[in-house]
C-alpha atoms as a PDB file:
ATOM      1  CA  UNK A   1       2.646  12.063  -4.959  1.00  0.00           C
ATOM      2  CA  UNK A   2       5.691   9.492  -4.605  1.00  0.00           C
ATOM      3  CA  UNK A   3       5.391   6.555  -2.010  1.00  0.00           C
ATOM      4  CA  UNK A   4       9.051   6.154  -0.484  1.00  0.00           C
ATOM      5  CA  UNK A   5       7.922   4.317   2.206  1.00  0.00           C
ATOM      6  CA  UNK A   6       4.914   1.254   2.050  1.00  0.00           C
ATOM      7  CA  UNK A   7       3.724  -0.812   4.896  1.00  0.00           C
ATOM      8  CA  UNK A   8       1.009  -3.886   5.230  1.00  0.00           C
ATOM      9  CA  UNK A   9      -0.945  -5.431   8.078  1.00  0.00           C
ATOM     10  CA  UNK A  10      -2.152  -8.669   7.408  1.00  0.00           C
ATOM     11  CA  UNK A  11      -0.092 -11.706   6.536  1.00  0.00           C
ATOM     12  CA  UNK A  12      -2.656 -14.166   5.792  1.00  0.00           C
ATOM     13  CA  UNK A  13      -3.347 -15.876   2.204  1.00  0.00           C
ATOM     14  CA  UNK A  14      -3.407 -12.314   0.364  1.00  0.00           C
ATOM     15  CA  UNK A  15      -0.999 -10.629   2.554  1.00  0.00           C
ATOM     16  CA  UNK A  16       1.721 -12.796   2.505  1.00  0.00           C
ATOM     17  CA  UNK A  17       1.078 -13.504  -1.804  1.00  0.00           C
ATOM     18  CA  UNK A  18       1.391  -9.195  -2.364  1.00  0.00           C
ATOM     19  CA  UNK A  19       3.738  -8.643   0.772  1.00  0.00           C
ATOM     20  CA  UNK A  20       6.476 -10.849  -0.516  1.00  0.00           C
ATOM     21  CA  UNK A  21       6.377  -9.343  -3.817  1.00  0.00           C
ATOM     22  CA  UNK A  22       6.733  -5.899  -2.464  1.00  0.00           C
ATOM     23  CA  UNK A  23       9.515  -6.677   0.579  1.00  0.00           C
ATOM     24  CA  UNK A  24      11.543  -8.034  -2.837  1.00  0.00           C
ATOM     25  CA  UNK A  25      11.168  -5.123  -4.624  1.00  0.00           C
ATOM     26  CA  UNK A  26      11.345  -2.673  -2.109  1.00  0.00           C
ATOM     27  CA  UNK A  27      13.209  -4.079   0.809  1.00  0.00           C
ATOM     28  CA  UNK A  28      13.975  -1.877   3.788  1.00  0.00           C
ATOM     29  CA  UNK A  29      11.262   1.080   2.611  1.00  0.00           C
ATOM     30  CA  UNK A  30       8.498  -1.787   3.229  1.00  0.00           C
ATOM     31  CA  UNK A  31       7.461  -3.017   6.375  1.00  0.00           C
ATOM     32  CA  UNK A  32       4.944  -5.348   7.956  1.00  0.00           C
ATOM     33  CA  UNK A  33       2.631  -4.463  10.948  1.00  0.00           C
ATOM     34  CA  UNK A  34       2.374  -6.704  14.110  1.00  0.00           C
ATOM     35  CA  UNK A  35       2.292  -6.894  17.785  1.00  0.00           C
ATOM     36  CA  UNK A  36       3.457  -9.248  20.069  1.00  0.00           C
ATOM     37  CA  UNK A  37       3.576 -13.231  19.386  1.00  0.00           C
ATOM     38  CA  UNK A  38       2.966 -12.370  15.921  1.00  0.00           C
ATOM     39  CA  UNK A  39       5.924  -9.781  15.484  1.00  0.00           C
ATOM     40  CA  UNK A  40       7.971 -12.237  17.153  1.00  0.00           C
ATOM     41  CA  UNK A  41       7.246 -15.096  14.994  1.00  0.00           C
ATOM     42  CA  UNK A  42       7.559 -13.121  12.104  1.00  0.00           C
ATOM     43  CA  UNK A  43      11.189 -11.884  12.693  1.00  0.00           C
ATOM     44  CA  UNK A  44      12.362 -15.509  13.943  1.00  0.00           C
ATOM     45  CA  UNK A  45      10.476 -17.795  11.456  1.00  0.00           C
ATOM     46  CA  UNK A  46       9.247 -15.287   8.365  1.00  0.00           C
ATOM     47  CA  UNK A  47       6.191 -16.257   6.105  1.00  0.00           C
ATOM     48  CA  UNK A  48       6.662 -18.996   3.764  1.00  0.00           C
ATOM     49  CA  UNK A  49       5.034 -18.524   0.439  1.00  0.00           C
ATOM     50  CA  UNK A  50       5.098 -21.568  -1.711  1.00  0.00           C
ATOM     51  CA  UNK A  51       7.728 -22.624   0.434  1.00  0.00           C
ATOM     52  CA  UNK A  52       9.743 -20.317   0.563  1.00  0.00           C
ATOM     53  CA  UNK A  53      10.054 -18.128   3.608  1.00  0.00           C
ATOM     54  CA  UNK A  54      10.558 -14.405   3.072  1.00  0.00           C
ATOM     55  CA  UNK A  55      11.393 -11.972   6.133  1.00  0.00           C
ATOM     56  CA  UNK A  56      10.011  -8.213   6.331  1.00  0.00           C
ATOM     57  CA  UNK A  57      11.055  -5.502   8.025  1.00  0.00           C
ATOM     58  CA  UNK A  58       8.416  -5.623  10.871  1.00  0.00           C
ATOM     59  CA  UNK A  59       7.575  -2.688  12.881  1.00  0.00           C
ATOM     60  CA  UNK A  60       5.497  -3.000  15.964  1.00  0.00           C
ATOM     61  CA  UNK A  61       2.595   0.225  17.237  1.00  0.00           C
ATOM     62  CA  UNK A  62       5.141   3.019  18.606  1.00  0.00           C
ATOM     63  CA  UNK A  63       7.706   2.019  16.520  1.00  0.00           C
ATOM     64  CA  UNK A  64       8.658   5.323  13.508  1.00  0.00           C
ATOM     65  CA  UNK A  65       8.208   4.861  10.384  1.00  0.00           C
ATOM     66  CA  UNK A  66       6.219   7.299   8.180  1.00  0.00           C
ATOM     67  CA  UNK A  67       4.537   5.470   5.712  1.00  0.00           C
ATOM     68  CA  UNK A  68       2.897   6.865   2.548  1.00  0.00           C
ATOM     69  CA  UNK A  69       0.697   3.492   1.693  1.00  0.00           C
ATOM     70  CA  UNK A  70      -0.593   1.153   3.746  1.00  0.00           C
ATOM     71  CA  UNK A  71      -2.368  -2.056   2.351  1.00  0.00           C
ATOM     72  CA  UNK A  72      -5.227  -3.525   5.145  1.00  0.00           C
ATOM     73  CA  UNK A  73      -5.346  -7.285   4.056  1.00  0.00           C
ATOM     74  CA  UNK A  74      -7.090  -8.296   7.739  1.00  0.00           C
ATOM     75  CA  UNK A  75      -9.888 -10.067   7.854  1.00  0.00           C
ATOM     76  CA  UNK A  76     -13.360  -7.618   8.813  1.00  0.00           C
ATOM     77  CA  UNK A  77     -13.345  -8.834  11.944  1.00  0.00           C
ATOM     78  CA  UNK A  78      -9.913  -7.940  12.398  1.00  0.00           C
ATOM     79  CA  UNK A  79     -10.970  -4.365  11.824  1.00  0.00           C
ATOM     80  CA  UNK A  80     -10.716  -2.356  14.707  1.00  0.00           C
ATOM     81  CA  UNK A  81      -7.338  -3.782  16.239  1.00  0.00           C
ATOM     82  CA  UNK A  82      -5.738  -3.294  12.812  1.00  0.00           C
ATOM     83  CA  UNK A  83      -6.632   0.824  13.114  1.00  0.00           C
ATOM     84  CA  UNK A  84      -5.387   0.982  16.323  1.00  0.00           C
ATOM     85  CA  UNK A  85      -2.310  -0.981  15.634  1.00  0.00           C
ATOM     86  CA  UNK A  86      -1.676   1.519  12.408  1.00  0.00           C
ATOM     87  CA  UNK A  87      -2.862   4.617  13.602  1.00  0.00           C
ATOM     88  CA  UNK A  88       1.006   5.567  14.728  1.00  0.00           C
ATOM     89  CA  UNK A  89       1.664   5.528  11.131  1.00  0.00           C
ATOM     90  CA  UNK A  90      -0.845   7.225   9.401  1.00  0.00           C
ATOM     91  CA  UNK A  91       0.228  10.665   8.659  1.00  0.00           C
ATOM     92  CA  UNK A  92      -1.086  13.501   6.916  1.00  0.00           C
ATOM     93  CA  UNK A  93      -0.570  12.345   3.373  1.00  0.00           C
ATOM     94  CA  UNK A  94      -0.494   8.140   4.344  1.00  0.00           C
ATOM     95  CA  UNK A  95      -2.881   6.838   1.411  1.00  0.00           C
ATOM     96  CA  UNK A  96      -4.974   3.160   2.710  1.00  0.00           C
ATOM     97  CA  UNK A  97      -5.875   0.423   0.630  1.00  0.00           C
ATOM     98  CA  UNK A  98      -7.879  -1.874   1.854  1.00  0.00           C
ATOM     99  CA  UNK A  99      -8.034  -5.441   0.128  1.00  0.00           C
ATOM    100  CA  UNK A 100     -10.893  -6.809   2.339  1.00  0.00           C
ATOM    101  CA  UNK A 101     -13.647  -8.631   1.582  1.00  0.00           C
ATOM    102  CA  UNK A 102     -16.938  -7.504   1.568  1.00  0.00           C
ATOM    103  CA  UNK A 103     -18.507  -3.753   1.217  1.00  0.00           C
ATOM    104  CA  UNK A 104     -18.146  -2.036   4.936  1.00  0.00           C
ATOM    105  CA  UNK A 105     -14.385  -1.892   5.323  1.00  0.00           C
ATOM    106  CA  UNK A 106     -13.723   1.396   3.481  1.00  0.00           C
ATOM    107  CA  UNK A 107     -16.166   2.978   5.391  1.00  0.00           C
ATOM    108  CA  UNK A 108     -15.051   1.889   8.511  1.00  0.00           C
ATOM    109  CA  UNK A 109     -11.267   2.826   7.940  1.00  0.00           C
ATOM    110  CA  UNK A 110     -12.409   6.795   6.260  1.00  0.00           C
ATOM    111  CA  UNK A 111     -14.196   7.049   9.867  1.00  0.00           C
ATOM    112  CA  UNK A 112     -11.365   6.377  11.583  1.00  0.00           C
ATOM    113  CA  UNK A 113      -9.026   8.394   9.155  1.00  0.00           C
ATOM    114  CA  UNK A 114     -11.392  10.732   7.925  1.00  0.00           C
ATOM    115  CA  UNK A 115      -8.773  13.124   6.844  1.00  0.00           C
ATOM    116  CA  UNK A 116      -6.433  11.043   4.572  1.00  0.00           C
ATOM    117  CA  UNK A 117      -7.473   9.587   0.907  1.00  0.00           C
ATOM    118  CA  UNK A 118      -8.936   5.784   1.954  1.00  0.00           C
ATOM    119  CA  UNK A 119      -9.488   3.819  -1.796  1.00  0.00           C
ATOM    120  CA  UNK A 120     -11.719   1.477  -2.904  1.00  0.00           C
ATOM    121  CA  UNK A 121      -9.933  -1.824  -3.424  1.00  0.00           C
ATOM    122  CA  UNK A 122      -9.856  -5.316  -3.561  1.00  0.00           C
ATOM    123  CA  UNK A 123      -7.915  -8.302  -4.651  1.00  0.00           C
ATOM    124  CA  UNK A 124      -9.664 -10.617  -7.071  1.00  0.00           C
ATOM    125  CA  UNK A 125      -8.231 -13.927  -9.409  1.00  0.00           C
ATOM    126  CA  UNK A 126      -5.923 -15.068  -6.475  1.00  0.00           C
ATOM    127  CA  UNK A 127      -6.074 -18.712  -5.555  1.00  0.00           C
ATOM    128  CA  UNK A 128      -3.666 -18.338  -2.450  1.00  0.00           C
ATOM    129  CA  UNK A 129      -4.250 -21.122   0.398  1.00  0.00           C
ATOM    130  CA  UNK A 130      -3.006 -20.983   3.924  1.00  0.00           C
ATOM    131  CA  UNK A 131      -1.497 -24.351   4.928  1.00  0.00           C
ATOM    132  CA  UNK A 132       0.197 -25.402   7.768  1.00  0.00           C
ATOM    133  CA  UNK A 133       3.875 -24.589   6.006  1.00  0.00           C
ATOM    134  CA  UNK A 134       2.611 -20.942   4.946  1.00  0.00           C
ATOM    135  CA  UNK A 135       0.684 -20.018   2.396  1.00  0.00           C
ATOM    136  CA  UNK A 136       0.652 -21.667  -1.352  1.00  0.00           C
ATOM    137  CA  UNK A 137      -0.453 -20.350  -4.674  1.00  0.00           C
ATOM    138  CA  UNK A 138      -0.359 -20.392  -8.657  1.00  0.00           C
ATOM    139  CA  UNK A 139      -2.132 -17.303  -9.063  1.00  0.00           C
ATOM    140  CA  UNK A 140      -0.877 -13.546  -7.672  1.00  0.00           C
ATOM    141  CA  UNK A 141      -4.347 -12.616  -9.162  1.00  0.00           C
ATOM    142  CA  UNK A 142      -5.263  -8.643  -9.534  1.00  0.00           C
ATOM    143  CA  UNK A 143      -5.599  -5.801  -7.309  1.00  0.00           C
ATOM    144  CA  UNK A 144      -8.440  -3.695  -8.594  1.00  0.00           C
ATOM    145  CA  UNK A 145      -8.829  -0.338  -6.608  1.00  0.00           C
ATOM    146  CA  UNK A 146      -9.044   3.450  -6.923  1.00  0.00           C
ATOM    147  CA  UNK A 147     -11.165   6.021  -6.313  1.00  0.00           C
ATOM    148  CA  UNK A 148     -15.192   5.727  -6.076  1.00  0.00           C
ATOM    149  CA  UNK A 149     -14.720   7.048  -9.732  1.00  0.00           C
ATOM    150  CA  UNK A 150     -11.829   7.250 -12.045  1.00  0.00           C
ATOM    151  CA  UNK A 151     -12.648   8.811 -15.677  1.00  0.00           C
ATOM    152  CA  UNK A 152      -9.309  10.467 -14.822  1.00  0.00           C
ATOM    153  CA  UNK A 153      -6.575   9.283 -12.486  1.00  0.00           C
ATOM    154  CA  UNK A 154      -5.941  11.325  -9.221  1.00  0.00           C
ATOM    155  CA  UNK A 155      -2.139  12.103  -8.853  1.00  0.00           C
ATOM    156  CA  UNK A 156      -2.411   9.493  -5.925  1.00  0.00           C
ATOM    157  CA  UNK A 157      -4.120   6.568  -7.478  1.00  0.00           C
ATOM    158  CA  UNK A 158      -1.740   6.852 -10.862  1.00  0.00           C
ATOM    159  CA  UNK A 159       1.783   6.559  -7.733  1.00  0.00           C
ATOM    160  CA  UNK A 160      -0.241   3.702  -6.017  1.00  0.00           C
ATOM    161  CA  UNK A 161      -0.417   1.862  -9.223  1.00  0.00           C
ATOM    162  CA  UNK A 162       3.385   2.489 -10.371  1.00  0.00           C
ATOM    163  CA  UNK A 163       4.046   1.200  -7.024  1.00  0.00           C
ATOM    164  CA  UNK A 164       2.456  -1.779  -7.336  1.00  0.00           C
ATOM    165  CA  UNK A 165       3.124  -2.496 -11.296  1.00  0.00           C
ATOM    166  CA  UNK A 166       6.854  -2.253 -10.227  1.00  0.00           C
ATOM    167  CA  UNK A 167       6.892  -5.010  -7.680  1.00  0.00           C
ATOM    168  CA  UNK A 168       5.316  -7.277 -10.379  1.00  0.00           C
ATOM    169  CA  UNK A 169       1.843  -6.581  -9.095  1.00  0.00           C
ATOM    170  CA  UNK A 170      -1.271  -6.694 -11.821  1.00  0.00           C
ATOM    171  CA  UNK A 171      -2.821  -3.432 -10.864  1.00  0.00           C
ATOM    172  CA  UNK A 172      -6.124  -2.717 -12.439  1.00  0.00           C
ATOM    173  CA  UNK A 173      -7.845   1.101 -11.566  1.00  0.00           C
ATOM    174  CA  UNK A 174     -11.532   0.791 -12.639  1.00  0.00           C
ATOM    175  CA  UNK A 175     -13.484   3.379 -13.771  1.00  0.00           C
ATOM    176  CA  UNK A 176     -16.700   2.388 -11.186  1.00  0.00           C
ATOM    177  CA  UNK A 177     -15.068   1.069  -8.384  1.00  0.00           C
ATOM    178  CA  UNK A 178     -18.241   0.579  -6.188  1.00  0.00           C
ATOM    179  CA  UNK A 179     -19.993  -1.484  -8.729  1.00  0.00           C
ATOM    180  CA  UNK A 180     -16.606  -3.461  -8.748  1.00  0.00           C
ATOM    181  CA  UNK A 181     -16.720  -3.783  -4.873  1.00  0.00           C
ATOM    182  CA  UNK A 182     -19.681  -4.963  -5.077  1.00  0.00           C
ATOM    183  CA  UNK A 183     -19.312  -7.553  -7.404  1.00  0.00           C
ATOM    184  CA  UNK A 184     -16.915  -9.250  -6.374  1.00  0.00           C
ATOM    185  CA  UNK A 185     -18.987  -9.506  -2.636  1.00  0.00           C
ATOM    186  CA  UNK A 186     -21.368 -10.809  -4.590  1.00  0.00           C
ATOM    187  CA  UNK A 187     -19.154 -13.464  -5.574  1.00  0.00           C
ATOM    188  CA  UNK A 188     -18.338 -14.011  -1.885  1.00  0.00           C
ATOM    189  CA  UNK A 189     -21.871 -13.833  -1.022  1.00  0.00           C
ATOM    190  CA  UNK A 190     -22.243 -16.651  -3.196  1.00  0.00           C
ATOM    191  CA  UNK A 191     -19.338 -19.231  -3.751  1.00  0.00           C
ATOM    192  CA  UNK A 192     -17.808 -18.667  -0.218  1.00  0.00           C
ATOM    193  CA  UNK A 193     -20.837 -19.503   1.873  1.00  0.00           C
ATOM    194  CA  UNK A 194     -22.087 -22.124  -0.274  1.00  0.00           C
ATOM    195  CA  UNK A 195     -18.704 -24.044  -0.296  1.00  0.00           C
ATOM    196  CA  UNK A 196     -18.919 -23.394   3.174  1.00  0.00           C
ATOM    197  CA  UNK A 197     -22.189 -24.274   4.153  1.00  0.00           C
ATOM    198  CA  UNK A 198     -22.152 -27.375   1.862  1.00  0.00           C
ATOM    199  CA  UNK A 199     -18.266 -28.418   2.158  1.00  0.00           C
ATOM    200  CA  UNK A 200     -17.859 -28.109  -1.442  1.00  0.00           C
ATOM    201  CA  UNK A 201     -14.568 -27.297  -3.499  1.00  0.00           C
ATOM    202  CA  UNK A 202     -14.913 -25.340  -6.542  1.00  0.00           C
ATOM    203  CA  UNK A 203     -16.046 -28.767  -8.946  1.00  0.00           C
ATOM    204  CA  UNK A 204     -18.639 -28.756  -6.820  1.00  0.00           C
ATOM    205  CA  UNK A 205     -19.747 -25.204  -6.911  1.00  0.00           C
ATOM    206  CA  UNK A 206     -22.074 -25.302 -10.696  1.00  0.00           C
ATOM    207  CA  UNK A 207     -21.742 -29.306 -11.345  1.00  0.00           C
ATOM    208  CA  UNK A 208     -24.285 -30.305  -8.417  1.00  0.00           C
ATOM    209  CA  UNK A 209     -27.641 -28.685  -9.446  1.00  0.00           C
ATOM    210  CA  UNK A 210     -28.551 -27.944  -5.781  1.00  0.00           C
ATOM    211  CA  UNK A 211     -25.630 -26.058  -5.135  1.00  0.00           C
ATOM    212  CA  UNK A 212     -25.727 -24.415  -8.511  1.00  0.00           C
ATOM    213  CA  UNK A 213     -29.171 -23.295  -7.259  1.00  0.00           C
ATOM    214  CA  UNK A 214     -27.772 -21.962  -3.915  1.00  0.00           C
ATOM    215  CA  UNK A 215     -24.637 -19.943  -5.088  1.00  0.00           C
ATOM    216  CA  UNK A 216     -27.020 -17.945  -7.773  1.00  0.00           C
ATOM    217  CA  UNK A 217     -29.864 -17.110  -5.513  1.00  0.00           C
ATOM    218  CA  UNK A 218     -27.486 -15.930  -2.839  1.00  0.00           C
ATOM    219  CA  UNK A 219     -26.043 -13.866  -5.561  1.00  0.00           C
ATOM    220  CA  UNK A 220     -29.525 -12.977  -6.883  1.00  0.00           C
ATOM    221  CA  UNK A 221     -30.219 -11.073  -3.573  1.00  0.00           C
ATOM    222  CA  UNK A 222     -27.099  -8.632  -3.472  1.00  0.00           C
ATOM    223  CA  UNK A 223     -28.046  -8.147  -7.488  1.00  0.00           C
ATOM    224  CA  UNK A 224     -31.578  -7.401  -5.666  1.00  0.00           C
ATOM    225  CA  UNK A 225     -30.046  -5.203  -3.187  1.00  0.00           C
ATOM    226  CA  UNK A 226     -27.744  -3.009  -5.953  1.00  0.00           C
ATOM    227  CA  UNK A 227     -30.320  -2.426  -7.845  1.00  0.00           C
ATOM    228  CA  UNK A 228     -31.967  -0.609  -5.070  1.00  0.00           C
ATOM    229  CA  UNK A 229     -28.770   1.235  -4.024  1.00  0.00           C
ATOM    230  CA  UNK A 230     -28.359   2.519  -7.932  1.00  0.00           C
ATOM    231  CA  UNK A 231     -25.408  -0.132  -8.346  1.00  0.00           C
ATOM    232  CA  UNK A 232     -25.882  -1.439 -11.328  1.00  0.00           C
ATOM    233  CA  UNK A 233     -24.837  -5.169 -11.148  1.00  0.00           C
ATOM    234  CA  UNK A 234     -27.610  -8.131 -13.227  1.00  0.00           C
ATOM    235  CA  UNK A 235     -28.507 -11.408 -13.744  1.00  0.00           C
ATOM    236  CA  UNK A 236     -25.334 -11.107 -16.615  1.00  0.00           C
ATOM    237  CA  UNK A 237     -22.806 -10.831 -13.799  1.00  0.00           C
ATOM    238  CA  UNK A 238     -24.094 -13.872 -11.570  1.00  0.00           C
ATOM    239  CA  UNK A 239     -23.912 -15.602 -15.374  1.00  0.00           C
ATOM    240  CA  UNK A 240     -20.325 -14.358 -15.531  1.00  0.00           C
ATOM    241  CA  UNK A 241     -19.171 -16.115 -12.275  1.00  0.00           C
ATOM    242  CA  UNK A 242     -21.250 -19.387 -12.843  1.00  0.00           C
ATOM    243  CA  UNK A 243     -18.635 -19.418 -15.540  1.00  0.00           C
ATOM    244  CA  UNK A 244     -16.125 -18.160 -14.358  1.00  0.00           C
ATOM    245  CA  UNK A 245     -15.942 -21.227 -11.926  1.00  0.00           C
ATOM    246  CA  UNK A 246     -14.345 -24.015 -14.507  1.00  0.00           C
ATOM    247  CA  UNK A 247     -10.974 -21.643 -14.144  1.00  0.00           C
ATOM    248  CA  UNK A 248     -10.877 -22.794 -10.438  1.00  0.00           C
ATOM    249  CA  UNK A 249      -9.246 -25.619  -9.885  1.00  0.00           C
ATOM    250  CA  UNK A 250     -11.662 -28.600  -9.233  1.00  0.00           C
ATOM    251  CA  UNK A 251     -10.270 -29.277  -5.899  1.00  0.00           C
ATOM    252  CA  UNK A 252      -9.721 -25.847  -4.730  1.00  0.00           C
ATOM    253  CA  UNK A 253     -11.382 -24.334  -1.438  1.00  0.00           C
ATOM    254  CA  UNK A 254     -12.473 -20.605  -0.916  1.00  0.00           C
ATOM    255  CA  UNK A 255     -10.885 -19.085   2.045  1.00  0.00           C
ATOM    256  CA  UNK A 256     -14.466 -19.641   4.217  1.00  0.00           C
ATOM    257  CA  UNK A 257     -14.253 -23.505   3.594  1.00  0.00           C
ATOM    258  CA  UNK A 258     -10.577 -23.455   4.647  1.00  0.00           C
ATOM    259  CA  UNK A 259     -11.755 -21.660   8.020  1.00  0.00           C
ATOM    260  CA  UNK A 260     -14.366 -23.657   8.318  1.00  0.00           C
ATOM    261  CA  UNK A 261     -12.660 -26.632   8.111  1.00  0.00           C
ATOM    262  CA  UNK A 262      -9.836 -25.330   9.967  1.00  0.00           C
ATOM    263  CA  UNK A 263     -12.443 -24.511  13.179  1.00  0.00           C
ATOM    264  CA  UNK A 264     -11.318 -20.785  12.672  1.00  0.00           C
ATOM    265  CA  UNK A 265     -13.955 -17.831  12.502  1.00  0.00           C
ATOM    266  CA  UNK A 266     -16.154 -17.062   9.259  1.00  0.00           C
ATOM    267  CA  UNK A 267     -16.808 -13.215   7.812  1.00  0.00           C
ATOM    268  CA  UNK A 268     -20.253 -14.414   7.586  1.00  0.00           C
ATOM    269  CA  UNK A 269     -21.196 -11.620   9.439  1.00  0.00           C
ATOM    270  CA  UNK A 270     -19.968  -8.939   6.674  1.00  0.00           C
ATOM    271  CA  UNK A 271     -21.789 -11.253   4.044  1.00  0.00           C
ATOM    272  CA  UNK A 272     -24.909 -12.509   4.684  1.00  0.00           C
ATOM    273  CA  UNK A 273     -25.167 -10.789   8.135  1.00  0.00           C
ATOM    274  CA  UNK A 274     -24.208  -7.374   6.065  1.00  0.00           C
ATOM    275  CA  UNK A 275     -26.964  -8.657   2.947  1.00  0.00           C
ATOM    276  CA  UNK A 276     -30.105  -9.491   5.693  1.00  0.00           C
ATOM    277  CA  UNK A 277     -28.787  -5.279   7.507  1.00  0.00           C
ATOM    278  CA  UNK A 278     -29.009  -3.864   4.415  1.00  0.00           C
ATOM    279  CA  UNK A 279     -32.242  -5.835   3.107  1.00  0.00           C
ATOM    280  CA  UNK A 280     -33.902  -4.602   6.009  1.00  0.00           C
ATOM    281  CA  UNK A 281     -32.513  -1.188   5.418  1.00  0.00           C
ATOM    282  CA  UNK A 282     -33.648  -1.394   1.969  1.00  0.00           C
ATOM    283  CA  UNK A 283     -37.338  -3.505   2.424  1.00  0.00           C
ATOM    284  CA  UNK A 284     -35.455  -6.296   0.255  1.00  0.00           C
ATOM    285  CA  UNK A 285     -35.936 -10.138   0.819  1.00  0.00           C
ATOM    286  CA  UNK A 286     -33.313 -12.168   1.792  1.00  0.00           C
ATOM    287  CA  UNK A 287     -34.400 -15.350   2.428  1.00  0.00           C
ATOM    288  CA  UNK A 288     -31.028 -17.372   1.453  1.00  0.00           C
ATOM    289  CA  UNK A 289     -28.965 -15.505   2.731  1.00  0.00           C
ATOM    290  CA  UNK A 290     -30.763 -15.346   6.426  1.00  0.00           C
ATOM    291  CA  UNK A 291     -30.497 -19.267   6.165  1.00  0.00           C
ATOM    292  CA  UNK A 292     -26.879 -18.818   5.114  1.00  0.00           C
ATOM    293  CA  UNK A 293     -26.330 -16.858   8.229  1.00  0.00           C
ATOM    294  CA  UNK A 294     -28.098 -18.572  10.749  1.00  0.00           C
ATOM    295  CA  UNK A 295     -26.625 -22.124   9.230  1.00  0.00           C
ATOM    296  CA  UNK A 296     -22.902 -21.124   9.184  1.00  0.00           C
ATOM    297  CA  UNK A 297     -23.178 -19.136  12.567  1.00  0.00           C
ATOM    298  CA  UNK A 298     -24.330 -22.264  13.752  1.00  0.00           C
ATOM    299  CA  UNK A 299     -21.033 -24.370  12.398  1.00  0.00           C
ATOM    300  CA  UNK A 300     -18.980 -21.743  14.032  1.00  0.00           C
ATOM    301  CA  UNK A 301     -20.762 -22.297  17.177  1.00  0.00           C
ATOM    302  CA  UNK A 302     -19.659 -25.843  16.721  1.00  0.00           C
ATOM    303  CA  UNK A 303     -16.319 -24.971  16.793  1.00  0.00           C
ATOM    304  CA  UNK A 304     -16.405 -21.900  19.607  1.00  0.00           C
ATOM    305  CA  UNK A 305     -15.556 -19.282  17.258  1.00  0.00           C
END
């Protein structure tokens, strides 16, 4: 397989971090997907990242162009209008990688596209921040993705990661790529809602015993929920990101504080909404989490979202 042509939808903190780095390495054979206001404002004003604005092709649903990859950096509630607005540009051999949180998206986008090769994927060890002037970051982080399993690289997955490597990306194809999917929800199952919930910054996060307590029995349950789904994820990899927190910086926010904060719309609903479906599914408790859900749907409802 050889990608010629590339496209992304989704130009928030991720988006805009991996789709500048690819529209400078691959100009006029990469494009951005948007509608509307938001095409609009994207050909007169660009994205600024670390303030610096860059300016993609953009091509709008009807437009041509045939793309062979197309990276899904939405949010999950952003979904549905994201395959309709793509659809037009999916062709027979168009790969999708999604780099959304959580563990339904992949699903949802082979249903839709059940015919074309839909990896695993996600983007972990970014610290990108939306701000009013753009987005702003010190880490590009890693894009982990592939194929459920990957013992041996499918022609498609090795051209997806030459295309990334080549714009500068760190592009990482793990062997058990559910197991990673799932751990790094259960990362956003933890530190997300609890620095939402609690309006804590990363410090915050393992230095104040409550919320120490918090972020690892959130965690506990999706380690709870794995084990009955044959995932293997443990107690070692809650352990892992308990540590893992002192490389944050003290005063850094997760993306579901920033929205909170910012009045905007949690994925709450594909965290602990998506750890209560499955621990009913599953007869597994999930008592923090279905506190976690009702108390940040309730700080949304604050805010109308």
């Amino acid at each position: 397989m050889e990608i010629k042509n590339a496209a992304i939808i989704g130009l928030g903190a991720i988006g805009s971090v991996y789709g500048n780095l690819l529209h400078r390495a691959y100009g006029r054979n990469f494009a951005a997907v948007a509608g509307g206001a938001r095409a609009e404002r994207l050909r007169k004003s660009g994205v600024k990242v670390n303030g610096v604005p860059f300016f993609p092709q953009v091509k709008e649903p009807g437009m041509d162009f045939a793309a062979d990859l197309i990276l899904v950096c939405v949010k999950n509630y952003q979904l549905d209008e994201a395959i309709r607005d793509i659809r037009g540009f999916v062709g027979p051999g168009t790969v999708l990688l999604p780099l959304l949180n959580g563990v339904t998206a992949r699903e949802r986008l082979k249903e839709a596209f059940p015919k074309n090769r839909v990896f695993y994927g996600l983007a972990i060890y970014i610290d990108a921040v939306r701000t009013e002037d753009g987005v702003a970051h010190t880490k590009d982080g890693v894009i982990q993705f592939g194929e459920a399993a990957n013992a041996a690289l499918s022609p498609e997955v090795a051209a997806v990661r030459g295309y990334l490597v080549n714009a500068g990306i760190q592009a990482e194809v793990c062997e058990d790529m559910v197991r990673a999917v799932w751990k790094k929800w259960m990362l956003n199952v933890g530190v997300n809602q609890v620095s939402a919930a609690t309006r804590s910054p990363y410090g915050k996060i393992t230095t104040v015993p409550s919320t120490l307590a918090l972020f690892r029995e959130a965690m506990m349950e999706v380690v709870a929920l794995a084990k009955a789904s044959g995932i293997h994820l443990d107690e070692k990899d809650v352990l892992e990101f308990e540590g893992a927190m002192g490389n944050f910086s003290p005063q850094g926010k997760t993306s579901m504080l920033q929205d909170v904060e910012a009045g905007r719309r949690t994925e709450v609903d594909y965290f602990a909404g998506t750890v209560e479906e499955l621990g009913k599914k599953l007869n597994v408790p999930t008592p923090v989490n279905h506190v976690l859900l009702l108390l940040l749907r309730s700080i949304e409802a604050m805010y109308g979202c």
